[in-house]
Protein backbone atom coordinates (compact mmCIF):
# COMPACT_ATOMS: atom_id res chain seq x y z
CA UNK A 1 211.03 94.85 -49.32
CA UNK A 2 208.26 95.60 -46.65
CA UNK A 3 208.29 99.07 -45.23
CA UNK A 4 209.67 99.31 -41.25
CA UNK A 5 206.93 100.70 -39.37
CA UNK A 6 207.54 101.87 -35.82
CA UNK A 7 207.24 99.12 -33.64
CA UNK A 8 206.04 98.55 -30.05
CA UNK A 9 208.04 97.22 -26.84
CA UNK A 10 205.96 94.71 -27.02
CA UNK A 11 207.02 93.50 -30.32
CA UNK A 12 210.79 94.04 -30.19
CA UNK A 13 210.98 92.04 -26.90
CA UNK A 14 208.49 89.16 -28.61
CA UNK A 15 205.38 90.06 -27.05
CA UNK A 16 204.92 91.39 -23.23
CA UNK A 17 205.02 88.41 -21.36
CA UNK A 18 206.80 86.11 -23.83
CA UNK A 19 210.25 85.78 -21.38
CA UNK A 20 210.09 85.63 -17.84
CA UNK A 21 212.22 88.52 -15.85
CA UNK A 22 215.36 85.81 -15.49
CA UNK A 23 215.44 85.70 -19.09
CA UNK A 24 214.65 89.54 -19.75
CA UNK A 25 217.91 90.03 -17.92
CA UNK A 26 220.26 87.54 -19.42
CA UNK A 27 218.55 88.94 -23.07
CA UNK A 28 219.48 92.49 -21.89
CA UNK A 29 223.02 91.34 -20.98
CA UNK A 30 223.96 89.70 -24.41
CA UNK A 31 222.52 92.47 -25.99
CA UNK A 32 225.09 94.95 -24.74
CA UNK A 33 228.15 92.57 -24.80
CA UNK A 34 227.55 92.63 -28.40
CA UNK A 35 226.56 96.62 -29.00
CA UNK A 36 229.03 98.25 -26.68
CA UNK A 37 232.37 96.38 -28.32
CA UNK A 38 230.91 96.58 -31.97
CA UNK A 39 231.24 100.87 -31.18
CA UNK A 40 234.47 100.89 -29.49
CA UNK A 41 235.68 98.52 -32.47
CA UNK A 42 234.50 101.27 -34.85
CA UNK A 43 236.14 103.91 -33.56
CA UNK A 44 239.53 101.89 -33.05
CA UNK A 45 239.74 100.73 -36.62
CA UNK A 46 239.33 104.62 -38.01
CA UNK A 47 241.24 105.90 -41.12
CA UNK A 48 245.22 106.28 -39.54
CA UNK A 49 245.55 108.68 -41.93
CA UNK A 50 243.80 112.37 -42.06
CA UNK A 51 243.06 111.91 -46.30
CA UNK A 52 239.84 111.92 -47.52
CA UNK A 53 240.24 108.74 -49.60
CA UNK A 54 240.81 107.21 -46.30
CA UNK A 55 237.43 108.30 -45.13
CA UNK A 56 235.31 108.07 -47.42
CA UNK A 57 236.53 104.69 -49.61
CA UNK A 58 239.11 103.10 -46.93
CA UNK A 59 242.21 103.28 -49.38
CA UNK A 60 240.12 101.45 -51.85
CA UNK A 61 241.39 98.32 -50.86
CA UNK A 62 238.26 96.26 -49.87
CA UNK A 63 239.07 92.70 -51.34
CA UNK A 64 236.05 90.63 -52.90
CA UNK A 65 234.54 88.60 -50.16
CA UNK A 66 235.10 91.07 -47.02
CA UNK A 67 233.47 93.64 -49.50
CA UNK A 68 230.67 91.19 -49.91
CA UNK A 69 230.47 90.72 -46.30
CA UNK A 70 229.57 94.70 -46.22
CA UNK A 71 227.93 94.98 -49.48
CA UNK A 72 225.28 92.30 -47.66
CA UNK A 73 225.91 94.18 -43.91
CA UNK A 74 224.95 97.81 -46.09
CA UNK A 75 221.95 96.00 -48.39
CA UNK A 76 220.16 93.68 -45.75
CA UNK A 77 218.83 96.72 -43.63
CA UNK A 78 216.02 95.89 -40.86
CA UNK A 79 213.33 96.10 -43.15
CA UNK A 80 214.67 92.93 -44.86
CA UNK A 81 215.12 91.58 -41.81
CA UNK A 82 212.01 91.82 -40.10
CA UNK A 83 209.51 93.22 -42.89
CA UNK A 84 210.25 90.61 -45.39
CA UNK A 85 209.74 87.53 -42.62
CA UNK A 86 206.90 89.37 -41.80
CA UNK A 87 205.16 89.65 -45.06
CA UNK A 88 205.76 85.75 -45.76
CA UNK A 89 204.18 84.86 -42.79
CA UNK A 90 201.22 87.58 -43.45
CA UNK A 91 201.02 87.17 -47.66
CA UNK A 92 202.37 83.82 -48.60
CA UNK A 93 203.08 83.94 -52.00
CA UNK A 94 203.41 87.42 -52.19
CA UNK A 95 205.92 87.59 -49.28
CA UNK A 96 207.61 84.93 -51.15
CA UNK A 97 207.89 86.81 -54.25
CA UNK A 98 209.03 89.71 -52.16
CA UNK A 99 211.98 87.91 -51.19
CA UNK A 100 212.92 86.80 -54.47
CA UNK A 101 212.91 90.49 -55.54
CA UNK A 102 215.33 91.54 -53.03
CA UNK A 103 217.84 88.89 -54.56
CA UNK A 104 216.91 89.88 -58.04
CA UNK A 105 217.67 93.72 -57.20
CA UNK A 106 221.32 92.45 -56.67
CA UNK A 107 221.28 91.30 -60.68
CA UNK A 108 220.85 95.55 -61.38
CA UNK A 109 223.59 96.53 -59.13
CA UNK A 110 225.87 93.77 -60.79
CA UNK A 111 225.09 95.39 -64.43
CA UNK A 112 226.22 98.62 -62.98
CA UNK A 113 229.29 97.96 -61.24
CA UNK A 114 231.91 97.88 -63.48
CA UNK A 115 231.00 101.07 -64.82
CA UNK A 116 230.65 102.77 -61.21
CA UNK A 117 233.65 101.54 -60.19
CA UNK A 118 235.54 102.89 -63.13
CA UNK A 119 234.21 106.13 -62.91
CA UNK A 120 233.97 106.58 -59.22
CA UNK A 121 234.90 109.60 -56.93
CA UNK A 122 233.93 109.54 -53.54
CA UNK A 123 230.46 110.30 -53.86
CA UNK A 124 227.74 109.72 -56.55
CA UNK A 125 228.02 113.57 -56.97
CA UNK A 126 231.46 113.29 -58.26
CA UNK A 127 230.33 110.26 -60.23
CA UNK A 128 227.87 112.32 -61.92
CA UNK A 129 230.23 115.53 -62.45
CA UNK A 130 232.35 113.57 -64.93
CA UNK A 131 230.11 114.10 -67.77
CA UNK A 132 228.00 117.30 -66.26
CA UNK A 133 230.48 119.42 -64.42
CA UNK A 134 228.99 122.30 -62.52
CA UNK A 135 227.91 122.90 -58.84
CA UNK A 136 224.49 122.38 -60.45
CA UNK A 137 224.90 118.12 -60.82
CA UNK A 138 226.46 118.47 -57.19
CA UNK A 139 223.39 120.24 -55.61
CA UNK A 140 220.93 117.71 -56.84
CA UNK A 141 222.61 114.67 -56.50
CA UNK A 142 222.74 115.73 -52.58
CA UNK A 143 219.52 116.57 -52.69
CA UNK A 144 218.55 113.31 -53.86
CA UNK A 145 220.85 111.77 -51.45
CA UNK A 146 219.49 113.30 -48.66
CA UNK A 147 215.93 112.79 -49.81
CA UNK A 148 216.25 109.30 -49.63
CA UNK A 149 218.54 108.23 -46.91
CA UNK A 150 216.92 110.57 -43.94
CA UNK A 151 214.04 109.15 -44.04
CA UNK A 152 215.63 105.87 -44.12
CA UNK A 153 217.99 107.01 -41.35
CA UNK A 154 214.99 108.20 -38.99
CA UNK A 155 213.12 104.74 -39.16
CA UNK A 156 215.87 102.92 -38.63
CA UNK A 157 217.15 105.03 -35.20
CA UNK A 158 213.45 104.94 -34.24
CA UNK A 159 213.40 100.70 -34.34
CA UNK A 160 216.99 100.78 -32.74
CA UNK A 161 215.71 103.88 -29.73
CA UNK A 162 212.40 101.31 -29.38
CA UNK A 163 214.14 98.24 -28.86
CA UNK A 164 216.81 99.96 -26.99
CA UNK A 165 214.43 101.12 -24.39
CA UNK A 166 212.44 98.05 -24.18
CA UNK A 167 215.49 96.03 -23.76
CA UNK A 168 216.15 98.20 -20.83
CA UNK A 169 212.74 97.50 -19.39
CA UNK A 170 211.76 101.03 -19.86
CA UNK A 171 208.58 102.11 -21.89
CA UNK A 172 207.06 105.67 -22.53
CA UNK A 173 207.15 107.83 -25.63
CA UNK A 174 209.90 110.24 -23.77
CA UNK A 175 212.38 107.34 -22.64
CA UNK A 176 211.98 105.92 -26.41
CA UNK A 177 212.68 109.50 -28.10
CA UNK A 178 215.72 109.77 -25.18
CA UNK A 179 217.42 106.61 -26.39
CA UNK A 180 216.56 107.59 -29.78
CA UNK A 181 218.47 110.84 -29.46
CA UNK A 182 221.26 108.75 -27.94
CA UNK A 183 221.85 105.86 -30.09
CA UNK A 184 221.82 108.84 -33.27
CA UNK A 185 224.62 110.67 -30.90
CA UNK A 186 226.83 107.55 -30.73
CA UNK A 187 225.83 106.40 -34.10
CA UNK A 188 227.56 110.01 -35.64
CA UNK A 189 229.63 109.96 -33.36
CA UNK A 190 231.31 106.45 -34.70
CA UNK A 191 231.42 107.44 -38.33
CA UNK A 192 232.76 110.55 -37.44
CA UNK A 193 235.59 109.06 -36.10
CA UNK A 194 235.44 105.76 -37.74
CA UNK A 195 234.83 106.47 -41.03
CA UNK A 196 235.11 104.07 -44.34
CA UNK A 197 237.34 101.78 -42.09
CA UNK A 198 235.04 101.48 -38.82
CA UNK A 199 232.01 101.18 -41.25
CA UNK A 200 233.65 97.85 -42.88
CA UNK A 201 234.35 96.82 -39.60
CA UNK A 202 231.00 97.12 -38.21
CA UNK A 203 229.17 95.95 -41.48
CA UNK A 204 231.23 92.67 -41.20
CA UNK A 205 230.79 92.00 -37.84
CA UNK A 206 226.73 92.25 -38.02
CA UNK A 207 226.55 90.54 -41.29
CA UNK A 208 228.18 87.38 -39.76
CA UNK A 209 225.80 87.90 -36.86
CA UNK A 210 223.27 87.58 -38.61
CA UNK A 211 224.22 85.21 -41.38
CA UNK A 212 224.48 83.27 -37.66
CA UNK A 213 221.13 84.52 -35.95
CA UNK A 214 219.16 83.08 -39.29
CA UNK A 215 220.94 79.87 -39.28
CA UNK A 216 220.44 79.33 -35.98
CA UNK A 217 217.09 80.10 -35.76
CA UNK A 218 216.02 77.77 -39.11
CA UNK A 219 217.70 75.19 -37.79
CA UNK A 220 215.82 75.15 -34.46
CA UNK A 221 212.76 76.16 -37.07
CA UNK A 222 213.44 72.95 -39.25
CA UNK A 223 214.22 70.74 -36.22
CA UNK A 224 210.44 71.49 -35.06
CA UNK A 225 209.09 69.99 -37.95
CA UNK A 226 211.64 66.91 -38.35
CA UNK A 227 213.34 68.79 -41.39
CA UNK A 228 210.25 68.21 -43.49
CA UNK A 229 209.11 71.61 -45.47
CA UNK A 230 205.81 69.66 -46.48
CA UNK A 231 204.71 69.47 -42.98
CA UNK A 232 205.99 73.58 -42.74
CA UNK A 233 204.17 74.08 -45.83
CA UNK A 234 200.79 72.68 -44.58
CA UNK A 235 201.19 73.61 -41.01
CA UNK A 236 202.09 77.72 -42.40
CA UNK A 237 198.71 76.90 -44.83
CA UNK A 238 196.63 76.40 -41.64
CA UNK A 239 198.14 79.23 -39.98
CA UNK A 240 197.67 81.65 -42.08
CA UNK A 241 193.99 81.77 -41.41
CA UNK A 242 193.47 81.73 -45.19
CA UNK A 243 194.27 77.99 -46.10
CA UNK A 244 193.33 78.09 -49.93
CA UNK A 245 194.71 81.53 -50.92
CA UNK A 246 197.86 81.28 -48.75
CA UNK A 247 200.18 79.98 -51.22
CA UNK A 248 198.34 81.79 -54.12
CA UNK A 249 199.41 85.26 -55.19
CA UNK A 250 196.94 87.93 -54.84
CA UNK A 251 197.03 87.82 -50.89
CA UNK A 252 198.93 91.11 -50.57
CA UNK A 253 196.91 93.43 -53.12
CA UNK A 254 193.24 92.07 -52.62
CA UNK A 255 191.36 92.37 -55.55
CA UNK A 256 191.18 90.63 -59.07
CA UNK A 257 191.17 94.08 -61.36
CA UNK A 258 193.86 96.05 -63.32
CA UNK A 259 194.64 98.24 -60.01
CA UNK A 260 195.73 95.27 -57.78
CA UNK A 261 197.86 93.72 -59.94
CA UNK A 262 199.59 97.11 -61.28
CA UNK A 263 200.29 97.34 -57.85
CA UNK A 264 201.72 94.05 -57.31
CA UNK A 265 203.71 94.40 -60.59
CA UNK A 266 205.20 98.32 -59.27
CA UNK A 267 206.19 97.08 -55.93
CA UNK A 268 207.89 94.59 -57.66
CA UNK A 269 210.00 96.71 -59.99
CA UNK A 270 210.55 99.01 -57.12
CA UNK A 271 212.35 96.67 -55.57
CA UNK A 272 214.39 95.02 -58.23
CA UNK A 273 215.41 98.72 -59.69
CA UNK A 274 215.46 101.08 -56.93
CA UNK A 275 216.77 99.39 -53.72
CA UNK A 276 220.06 98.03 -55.10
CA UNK A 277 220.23 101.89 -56.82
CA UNK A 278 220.44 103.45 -53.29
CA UNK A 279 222.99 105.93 -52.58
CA UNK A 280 224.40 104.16 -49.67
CA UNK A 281 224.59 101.03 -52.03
CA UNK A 282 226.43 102.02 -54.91
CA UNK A 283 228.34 103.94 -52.78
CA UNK A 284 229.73 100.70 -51.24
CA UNK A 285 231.24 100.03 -54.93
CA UNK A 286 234.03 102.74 -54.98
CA UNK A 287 236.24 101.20 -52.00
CA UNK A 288 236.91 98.11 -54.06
CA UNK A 289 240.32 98.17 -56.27
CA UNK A 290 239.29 98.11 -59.52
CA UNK A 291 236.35 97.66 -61.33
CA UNK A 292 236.56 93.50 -61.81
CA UNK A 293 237.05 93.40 -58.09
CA UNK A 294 234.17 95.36 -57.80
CA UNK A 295 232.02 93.29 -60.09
CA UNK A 296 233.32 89.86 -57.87
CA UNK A 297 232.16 91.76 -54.84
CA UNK A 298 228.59 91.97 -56.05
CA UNK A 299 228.71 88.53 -57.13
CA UNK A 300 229.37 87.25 -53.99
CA UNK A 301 227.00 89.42 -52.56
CA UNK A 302 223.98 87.69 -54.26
CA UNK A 303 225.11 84.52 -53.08
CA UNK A 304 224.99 85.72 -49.25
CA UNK A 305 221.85 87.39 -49.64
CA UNK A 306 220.12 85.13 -51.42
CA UNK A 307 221.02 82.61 -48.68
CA UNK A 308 219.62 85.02 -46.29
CA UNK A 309 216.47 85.73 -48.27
CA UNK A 310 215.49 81.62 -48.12
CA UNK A 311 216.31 82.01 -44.41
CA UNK A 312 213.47 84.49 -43.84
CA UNK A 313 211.40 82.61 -46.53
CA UNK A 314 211.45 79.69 -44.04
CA UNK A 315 211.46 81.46 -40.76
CA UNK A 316 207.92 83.85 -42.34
CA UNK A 317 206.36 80.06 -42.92
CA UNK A 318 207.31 79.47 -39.92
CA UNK A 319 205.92 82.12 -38.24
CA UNK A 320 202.84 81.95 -39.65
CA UNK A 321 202.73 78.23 -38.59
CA UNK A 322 203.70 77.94 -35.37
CA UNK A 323 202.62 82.30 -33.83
CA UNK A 324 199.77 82.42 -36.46
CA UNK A 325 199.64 85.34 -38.97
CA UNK A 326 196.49 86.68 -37.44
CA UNK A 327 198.85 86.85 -34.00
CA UNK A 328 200.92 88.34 -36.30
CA UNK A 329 199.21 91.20 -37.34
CA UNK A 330 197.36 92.05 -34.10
CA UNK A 331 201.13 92.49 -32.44
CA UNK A 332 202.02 94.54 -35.82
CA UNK A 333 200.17 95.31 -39.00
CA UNK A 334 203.02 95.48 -40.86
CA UNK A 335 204.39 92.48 -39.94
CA UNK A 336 207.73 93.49 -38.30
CA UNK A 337 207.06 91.21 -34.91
CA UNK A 338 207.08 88.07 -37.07
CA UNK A 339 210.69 86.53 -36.56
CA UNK A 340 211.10 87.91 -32.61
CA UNK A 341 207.30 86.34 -31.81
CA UNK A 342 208.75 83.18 -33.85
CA UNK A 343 212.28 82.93 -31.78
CA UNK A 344 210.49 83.95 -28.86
CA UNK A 345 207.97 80.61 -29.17
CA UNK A 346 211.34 78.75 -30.36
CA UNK A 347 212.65 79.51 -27.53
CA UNK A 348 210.39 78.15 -24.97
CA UNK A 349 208.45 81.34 -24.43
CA UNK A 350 207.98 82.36 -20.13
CA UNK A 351 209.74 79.01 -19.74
CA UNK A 352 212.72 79.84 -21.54
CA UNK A 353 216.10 78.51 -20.40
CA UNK A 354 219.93 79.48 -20.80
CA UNK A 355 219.48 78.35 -24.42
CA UNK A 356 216.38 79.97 -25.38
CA UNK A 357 217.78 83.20 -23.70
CA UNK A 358 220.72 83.28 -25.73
CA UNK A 359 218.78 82.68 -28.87
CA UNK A 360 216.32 85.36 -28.13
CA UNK A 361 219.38 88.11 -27.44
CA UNK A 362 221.40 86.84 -30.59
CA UNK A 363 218.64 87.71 -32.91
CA UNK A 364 217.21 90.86 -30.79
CA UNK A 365 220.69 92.14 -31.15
CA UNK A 366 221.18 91.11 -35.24
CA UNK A 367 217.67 92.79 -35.58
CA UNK A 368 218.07 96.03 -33.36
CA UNK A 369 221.73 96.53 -34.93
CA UNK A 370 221.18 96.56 -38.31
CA UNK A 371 219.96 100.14 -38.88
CA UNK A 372 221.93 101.29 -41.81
CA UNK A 373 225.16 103.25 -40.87
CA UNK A 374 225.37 103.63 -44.40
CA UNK A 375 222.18 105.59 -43.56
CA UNK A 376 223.78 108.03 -41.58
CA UNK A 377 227.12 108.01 -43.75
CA UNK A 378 225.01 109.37 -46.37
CA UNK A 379 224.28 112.96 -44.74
CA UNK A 380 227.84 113.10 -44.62
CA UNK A 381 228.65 112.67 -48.12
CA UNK A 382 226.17 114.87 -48.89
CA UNK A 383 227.13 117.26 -47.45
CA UNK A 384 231.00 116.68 -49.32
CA UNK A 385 228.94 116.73 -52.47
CA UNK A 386 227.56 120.60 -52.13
């Protein structure tokens, strides 16, 4: 899983230029119909109940497939979204193997969730306190937890603030750090008052989003090429600038010596062993009922994600077919503008209509809200833990 860099106006709106000012506007409208109800729905659905089970797990009575549904909402972060698209189009292969990584991460989390689920409090720290009781467990596990979810947390307010603003028409480091500031106010201020409950909510309602905004956009994708992944295949080849390594690994870690491939083999067990390992992740486990319900969850999580993963498998070959990955990586290095500068060409470009419009504000909106609120739920339970 690619890390999210910061990215420009230019690349969260699909390139300066790519929609005319007809479009901008109709773009801008979808995009708050769906934010603005998503928050108020947050808050509504909060715990009824002042209990701390209520908060923090939701009763523990997520069923199997809506848990999925937020399992996938909590896992699939932006930086699957767009860095994972991204690094198809740029790598090939290596984006390709990428992808398969993020499903195969799923395969850890399923080992461990029986167990996590059996001996789950409501945070890891409690988890851990069951066989090392003390403050001392407490302190680090929060620690740790806060170590690796702020972090997480800023980058994913900074690609929400940056789209925000752009979506607004507004540009300027001190309008993007304003919106930034806001979107983390309303952001705390919804699990605050939303809690476990609003957090299910929210997760579900993006996940289906976009579960949607992939569909919808391979479909068009497919359509393109008369539903023949041959022609995509060739036509991503060409693309890519580098026709005879593109579907070759190597591509991502240059070189032929014992360094690049190390490297290629420890991003790779990064992935499968730490993302699914994430505090925010396992986390997710303790609101199911039991531990087999817990275990079902996971299951069907793998299924939805690994449907989404050979979405943006398609839609990176795609984008390096149709925007080009040089195109690619002079909007972004890291790859992030791939599936907006894709939709946007989809879409018609400056000649987009009613339909192109729509398409470019459903996936602006799955891509700009899905930060992690799991990211910023994690403070919170840190701060439980000490």
């Amino acid at each position: 899983m690619s890390t999210l860099t910061h990215p420009s106006t230019e690349i969260l709106l699909a390139a300066s230029g790519a929609l005319d000012q007809d479009a901008r506007d109709l773009v801008l409208i979808g995009f708050l119909a769906f934010v603005v109800p998503i928050l108020f729905i947050c808050v509504l659905s909060g715990p009824e109940r002042d209990r701390v089970e209520d908060f923090y797990m939701a009763g523990r009575t997520l069923r199997p497939l809506r848990g999925a549904l937020v399992l996938s909402g909590v896992y699939l972060s932006a930086a699957t979204v767009l860095g994972t698209t991204g690094s198809v189009a740029i790598y090939g292969y290596d984006g390709l193997l990428i992808a398969l990584c993020t499903v195969l991460s799923l395969g850890v989390l399923l080992l461990l969730a029986g167990p996590l689920r059996r001996h789950a409090g409501y945070t890891l720290g409690d988890t851990f306190a069951l066989r090392a009781p003390g403050p001392a467990v407490r302190i680090a596990v929060a620690v740790v937890t806060l170590s690796a979810c702020v972090p997480y947390l800023v980058v994913q307010l900074s690609g929400a603030g940056v789209t925000t603003a752009a979506l607004l028409g507004l540009s300027g480091p001190g309008v993007e750090q304003t919106a930034i500031v806001m979107i983390g106010a309303l952001v705390v201020c919804a699990t605050v008052f939303g809690g476990m409950r609003g957090t299910v909510v929210i997760q579900v309602i993006k996940t289906l989003v976009l579960l949607g905004a992939a569909a919808a956009v391979t479909a068009v994708l497919l359509h393109r090429f008369g539903w023949d992944t041959d022609s995509l295949l060739r036509a991503a080849a060409q693309g890519s600038g580098r026709p005879d390594a593109y579907l070759r690994p190597g591509l991502r870690f240059a070189g032929t010596g014992a360094r690049s491939t190390l490297d290629l083999i420890g991003l790779m067990v990064t992935i499968v062993l730490g993302v699914a390992c994430l505090p925010h992740v396992t986390m997710q486990l303790g609101a199911a009922p039991d531990a087999a319900s817990a275990r079902r969850t996971v299951r069907h999580t793998i299924g939805i994600v690994g449907a989404f993963c050979l979405a943006t498998a398609v839609l990176g070959l795609g984008a390096a077919a149709l925007v080009g990955a040089p195109a690619v990586v002079g909007a972004d290095p890291g790859g992030n503008s791939a599936l907006l500068l894709l939709t946007a060409v989809l879409a018609g470009g400056p000649t987009a209509g009613t339909g192109g419009a729509l398409l470019v504000a459903l996936v602006s909106s799955a891509a700009a809200t899905h930060g992690e609120r799991w990211s910023d739920h994690a403070p919170v339970t840190a701060a439980y833990e000490l």
